[in-house]
Protein backbone atom coordinates (compact mmCIF):
# COMPACT_ATOMS: atom_id res chain seq x y z
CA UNK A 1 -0.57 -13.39 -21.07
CA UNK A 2 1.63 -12.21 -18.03
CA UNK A 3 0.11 -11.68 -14.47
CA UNK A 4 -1.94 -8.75 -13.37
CA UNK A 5 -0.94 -7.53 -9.93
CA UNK A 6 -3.62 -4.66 -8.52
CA UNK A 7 -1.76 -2.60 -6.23
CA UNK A 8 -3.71 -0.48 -4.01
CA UNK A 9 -2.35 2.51 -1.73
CA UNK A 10 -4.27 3.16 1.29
CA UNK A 11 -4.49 6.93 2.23
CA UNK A 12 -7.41 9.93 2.20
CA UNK A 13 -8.05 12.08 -0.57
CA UNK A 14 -6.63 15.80 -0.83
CA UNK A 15 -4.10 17.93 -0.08
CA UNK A 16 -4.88 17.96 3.84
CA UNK A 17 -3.83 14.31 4.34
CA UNK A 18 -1.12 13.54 1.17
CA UNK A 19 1.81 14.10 3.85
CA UNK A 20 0.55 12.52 6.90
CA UNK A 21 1.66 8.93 8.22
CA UNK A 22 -2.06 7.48 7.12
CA UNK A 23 -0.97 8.03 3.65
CA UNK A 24 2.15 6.16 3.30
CA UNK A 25 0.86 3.54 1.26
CA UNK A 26 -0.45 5.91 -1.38
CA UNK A 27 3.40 7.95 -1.85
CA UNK A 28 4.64 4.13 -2.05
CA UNK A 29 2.09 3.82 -5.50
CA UNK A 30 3.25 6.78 -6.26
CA UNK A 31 6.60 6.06 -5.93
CA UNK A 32 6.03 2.81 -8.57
CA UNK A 33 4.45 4.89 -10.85
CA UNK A 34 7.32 7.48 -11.11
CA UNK A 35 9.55 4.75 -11.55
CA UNK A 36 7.67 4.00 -14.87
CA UNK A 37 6.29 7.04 -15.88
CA UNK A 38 2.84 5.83 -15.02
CA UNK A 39 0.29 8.69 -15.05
CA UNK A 40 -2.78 8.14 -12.79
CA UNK A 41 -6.04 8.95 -14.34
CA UNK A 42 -9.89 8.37 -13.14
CA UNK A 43 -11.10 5.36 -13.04
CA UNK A 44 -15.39 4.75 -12.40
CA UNK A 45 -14.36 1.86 -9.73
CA UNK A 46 -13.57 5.54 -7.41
CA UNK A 47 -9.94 5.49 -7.82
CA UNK A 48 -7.34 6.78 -9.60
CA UNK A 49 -5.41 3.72 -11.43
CA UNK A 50 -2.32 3.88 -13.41
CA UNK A 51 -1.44 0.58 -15.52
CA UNK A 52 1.96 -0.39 -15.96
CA UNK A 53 3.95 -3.28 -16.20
CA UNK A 54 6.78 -4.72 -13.79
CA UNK A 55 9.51 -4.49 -16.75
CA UNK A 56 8.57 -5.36 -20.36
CA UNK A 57 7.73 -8.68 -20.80
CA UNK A 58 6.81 -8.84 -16.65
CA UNK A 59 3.56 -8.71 -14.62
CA UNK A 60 1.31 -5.87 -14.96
CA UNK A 61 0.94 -3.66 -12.93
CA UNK A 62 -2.60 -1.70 -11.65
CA UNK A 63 -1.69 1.25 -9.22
CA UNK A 64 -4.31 2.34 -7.76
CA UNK A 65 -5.23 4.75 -5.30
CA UNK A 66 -9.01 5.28 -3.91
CA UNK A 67 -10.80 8.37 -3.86
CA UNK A 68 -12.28 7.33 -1.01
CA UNK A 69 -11.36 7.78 2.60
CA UNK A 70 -9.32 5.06 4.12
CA UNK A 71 -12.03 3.21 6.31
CA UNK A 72 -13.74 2.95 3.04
CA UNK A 73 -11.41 1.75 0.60
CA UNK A 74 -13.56 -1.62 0.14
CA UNK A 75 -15.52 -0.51 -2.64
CA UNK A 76 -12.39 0.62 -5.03
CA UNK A 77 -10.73 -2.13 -4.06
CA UNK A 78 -13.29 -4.87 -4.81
CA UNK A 79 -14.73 -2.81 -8.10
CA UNK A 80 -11.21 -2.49 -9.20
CA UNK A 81 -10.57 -6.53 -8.74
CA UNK A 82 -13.66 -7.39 -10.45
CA UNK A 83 -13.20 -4.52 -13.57
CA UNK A 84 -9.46 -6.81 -13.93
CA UNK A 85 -10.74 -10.02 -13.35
CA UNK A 86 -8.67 -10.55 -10.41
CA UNK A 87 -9.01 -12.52 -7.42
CA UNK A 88 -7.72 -11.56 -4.16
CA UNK A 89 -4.37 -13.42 -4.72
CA UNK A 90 -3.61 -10.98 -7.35
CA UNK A 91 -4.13 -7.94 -4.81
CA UNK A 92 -1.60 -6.16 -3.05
CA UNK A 93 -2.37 -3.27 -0.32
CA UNK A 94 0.05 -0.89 0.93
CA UNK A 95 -0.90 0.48 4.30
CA UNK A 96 0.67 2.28 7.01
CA UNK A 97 1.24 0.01 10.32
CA UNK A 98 0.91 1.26 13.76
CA UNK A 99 2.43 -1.92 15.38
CA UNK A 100 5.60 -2.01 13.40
CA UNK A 101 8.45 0.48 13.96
CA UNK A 102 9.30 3.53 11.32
CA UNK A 103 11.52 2.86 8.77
CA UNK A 104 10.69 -1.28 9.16
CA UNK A 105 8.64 -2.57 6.43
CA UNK A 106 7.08 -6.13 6.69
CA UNK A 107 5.01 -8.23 4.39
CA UNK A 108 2.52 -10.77 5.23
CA UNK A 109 -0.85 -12.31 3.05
CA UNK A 110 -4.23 -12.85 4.98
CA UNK A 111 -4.65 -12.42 8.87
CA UNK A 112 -6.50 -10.25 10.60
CA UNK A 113 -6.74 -6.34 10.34
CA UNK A 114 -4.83 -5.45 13.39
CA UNK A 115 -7.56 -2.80 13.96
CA UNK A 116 -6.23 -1.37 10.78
CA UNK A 117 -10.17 0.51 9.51
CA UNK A 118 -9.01 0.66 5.34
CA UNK A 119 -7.54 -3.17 5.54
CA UNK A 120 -10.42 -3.79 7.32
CA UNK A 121 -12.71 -2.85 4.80
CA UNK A 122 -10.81 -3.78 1.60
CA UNK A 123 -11.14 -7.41 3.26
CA UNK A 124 -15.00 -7.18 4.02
CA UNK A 125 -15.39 -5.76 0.29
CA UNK A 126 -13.20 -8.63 -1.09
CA UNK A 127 -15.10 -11.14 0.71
CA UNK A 128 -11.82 -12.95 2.17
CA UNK A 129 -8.93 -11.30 4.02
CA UNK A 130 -6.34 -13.66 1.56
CA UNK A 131 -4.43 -10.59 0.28
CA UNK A 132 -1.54 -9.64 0.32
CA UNK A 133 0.16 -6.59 2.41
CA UNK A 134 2.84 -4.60 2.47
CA UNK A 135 2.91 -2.86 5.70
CA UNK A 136 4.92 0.37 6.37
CA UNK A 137 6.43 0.91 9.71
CA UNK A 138 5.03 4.12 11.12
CA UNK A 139 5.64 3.38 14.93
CA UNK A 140 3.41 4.27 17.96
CA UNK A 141 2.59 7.95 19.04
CA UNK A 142 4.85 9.56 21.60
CA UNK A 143 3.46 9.57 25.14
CA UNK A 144 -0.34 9.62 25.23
CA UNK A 145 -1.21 11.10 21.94
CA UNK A 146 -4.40 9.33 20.50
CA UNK A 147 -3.14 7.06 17.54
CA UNK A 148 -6.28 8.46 14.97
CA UNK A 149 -4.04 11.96 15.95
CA UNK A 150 -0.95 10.61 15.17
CA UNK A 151 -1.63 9.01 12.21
CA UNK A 152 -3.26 12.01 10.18
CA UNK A 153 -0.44 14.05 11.05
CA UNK A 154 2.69 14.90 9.06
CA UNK A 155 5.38 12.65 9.69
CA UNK A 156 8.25 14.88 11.67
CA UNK A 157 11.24 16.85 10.64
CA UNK A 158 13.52 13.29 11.66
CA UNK A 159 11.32 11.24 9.87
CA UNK A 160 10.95 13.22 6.84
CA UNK A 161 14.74 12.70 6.26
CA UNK A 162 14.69 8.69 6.51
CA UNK A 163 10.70 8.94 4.20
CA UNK A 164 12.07 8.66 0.98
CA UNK A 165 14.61 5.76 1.25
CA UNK A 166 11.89 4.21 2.85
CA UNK A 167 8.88 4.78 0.80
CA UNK A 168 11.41 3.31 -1.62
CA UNK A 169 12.07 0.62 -0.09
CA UNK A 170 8.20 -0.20 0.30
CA UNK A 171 8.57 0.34 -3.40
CA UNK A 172 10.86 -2.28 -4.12
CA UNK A 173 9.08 -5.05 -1.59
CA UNK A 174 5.88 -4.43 -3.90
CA UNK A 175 8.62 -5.15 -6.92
CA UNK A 176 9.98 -8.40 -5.22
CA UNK A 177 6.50 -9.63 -3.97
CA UNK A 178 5.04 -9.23 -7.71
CA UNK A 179 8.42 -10.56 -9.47
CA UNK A 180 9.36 -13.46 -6.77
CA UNK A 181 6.40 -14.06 -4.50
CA UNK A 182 5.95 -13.32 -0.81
CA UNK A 183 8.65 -15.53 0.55
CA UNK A 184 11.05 -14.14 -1.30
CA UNK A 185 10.14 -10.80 -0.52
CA UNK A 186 9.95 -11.37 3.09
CA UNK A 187 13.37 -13.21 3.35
CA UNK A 188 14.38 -9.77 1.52
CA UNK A 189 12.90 -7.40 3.52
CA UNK A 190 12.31 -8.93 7.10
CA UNK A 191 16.36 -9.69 7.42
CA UNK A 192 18.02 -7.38 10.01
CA UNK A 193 19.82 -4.41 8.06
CA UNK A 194 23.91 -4.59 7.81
């Protein structure tokens, strides 16, 4: 039987929050999804989960976004792992990341939550922060806006024009993490751009 990756997007629920910077991780599921013409539907771990595979005869794929809020993403994360029989190895979270600069994308497994509240939680739910991440540059706040402000805002007109390529980008580090493993995936995606 081939791999099961669970792929979780961190963001809030609604329509208020689906374009802010907090949600990033969430339009990077979706982006997988629309790749394979994955439809999300309810699932009773409190998320919405679309199964899919990598290619045929690859990994699966769980997408999955909570319903939750983001500094309580624990309990869809962790009900998901256990409905798939999956230990944290096999998890993936896509998050938006303060401390790393728009349009940069890193990837790292386990480490601390860098005050991030949903990775936070997914971790304390899991039991063991040995997941991996996919974090998506969203840069600091301009001057002395509050970073909870920034990040539940709408990214900007400038922004909004780079947002796709990378949200794609994101896309295809959660493709070469699940195909190739983590090294490979950072020695992809943590190399300067030409």
């Amino acid at each position: 039987m081939a791999e099961t990756w669970l792929v979780i997007g961190l963001g809030n629920p609604g329509p208020r929050y689906e374009q802010t910077r907090h949600n990033v991780g969430q339009m990077v599921v979706d982006e997988l999804a629309a790749r394979r013409s994955a439809t999300f539907r309810q699932h009773k771990a409190n998320a919405r989960v679309a199964e899919t595979w990598l290619r045929p005869g690859a990994a699966k794929l769980v997408l999955a976004k909570p319903n939750t809020f983001m500094n309580v993403s624990g309990g869809p994360a962790a009900g998901l792992a256990r409905f798939y029989g999956l230990a944290a190895d096999r998890v993936v979270v896509v998050h938006d990341e303060l401390d790393i600069p728009f349009d940069t994308i890193k990837l790292k497994s386990g480490g601390g939550h860098g005050g991030h509240n949903g990775v936070r939680d997914v971790a304390k739910a899991l039991g063991t922060p040995d997941f991996a991440r996919v974090r998506v540059g969203i840069g600091r706040p301009p001057g002395r806006q509050d970073p909870a402000d920034w990040v539940l805002d709408p990214f900007g007109a400038t922004e909004r024009k780079t947002l796709p390529i990378l949200v794609s980008d994101a896309a295809d580090a959660v493709e070469r993490l699940a195909e190739d493993g983590l090294v490979a995936a950072q020695q992809r995606f943590h190399a300067p751009r030409a």
